[in-house]
N, C-alpha and C. Protein backbone atom coordinates (compact mmCIF):
# COMPACT_ATOMS: atom_id res chain seq x y z
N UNK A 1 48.74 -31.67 20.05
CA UNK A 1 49.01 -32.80 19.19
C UNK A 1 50.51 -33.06 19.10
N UNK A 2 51.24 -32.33 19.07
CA UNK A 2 53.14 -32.06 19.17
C UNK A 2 53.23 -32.93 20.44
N UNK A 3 53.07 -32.97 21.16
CA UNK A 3 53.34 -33.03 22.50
C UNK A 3 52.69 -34.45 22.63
N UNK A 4 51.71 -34.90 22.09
CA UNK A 4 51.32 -36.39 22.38
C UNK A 4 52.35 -37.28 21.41
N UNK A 5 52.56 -35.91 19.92
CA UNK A 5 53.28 -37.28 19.17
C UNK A 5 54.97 -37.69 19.74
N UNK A 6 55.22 -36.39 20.48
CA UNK A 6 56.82 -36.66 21.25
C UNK A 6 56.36 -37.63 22.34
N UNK A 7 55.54 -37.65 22.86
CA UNK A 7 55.35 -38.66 23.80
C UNK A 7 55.13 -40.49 23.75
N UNK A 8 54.71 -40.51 22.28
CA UNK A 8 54.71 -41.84 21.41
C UNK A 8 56.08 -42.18 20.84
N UNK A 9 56.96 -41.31 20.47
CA UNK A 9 58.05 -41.18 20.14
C UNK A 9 59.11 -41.52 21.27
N UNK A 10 58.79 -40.91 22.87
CA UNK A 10 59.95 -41.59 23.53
C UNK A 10 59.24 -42.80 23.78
N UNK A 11 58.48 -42.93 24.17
CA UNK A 11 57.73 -44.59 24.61
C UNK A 11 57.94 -45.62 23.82
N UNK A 12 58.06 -45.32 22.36
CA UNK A 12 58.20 -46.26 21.45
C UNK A 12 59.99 -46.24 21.10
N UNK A 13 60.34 -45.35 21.77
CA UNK A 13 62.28 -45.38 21.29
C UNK A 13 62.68 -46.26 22.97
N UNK A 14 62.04 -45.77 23.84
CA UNK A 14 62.12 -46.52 25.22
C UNK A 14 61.50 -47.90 25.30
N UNK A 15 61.04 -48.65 24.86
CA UNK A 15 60.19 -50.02 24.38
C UNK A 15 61.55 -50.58 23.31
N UNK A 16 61.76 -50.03 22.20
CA UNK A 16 63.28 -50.58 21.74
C UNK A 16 64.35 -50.59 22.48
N UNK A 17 64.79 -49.62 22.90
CA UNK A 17 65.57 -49.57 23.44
C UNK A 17 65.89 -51.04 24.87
N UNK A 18 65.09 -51.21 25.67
CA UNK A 18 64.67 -52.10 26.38
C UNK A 18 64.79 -53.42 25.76
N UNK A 19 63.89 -53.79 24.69
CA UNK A 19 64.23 -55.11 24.11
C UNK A 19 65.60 -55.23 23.62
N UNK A 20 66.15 -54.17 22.62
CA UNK A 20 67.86 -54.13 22.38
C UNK A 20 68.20 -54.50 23.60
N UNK A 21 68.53 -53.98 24.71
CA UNK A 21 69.47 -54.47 26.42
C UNK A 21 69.16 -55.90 26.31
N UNK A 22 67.96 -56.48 26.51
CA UNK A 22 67.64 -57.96 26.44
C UNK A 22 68.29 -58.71 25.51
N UNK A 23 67.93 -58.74 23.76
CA UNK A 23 68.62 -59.07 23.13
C UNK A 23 69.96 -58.96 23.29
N UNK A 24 70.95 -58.04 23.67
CA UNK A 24 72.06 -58.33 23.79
C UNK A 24 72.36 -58.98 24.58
N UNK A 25 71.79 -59.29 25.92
CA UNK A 25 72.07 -59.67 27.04
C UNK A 25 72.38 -60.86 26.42
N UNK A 26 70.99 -61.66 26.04
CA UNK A 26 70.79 -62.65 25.37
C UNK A 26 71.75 -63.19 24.60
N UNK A 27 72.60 -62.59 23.72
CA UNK A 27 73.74 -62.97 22.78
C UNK A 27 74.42 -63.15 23.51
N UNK A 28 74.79 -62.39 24.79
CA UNK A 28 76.13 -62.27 25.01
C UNK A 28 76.26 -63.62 25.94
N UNK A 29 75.10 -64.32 26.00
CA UNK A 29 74.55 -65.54 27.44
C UNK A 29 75.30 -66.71 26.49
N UNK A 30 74.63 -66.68 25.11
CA UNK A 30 74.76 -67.20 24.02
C UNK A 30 76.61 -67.64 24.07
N UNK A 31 76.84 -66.39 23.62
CA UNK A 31 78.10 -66.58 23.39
C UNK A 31 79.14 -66.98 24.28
N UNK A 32 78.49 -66.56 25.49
CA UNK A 32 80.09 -66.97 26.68
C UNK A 32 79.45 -68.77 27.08
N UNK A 33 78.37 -69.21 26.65
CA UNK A 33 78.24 -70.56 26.71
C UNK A 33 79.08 -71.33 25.35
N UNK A 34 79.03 -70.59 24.53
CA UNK A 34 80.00 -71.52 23.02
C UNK A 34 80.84 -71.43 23.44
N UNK A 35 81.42 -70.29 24.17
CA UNK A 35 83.09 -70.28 24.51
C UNK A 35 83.27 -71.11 25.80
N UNK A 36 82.28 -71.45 26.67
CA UNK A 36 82.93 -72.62 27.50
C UNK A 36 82.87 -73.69 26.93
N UNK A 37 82.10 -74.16 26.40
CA UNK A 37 81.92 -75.33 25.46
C UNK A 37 83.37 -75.44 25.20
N UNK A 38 83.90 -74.71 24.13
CA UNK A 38 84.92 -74.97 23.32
C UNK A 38 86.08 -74.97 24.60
N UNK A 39 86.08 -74.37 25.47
CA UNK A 39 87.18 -73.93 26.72
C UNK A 39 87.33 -75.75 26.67
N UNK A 40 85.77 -76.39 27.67
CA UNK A 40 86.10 -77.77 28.00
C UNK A 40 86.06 -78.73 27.46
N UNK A 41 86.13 -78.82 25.82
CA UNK A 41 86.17 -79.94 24.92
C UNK A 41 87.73 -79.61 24.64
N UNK A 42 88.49 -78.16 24.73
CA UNK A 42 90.16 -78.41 24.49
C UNK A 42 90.98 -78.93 25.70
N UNK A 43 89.94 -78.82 26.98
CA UNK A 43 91.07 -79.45 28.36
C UNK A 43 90.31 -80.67 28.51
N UNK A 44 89.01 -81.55 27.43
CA UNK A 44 88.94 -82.52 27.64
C UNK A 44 89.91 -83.44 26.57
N UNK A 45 90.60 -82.45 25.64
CA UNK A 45 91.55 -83.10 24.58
C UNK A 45 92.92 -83.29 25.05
N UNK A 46 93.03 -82.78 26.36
CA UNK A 46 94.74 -82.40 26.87
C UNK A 46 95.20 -84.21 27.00
């Protein structure tokens, strides 16, 4: 029974872990698109 519940335990820390990488990925897609945005609305102000 030890041994099945460590085994639910990495599967379920490895299943987070996995969506966390995504989600960040995700932000970080997020974010370097606001920052071009803002890049080419200040060299469309030049």
């Amino acid at each position: 029974m030890f041994k099945r519940t460590i085994a639910v335990a990495f599967v379920s820390l490895s299943l987070l872990a996995v969506t966390a990488c995504n989600t960040v990925e995700g932000a970080g897609k997020d974010v370097s698109s606001a920052g071009r945005a803002v890049s080419d609305a200040a060299d469309d102000s030049k």
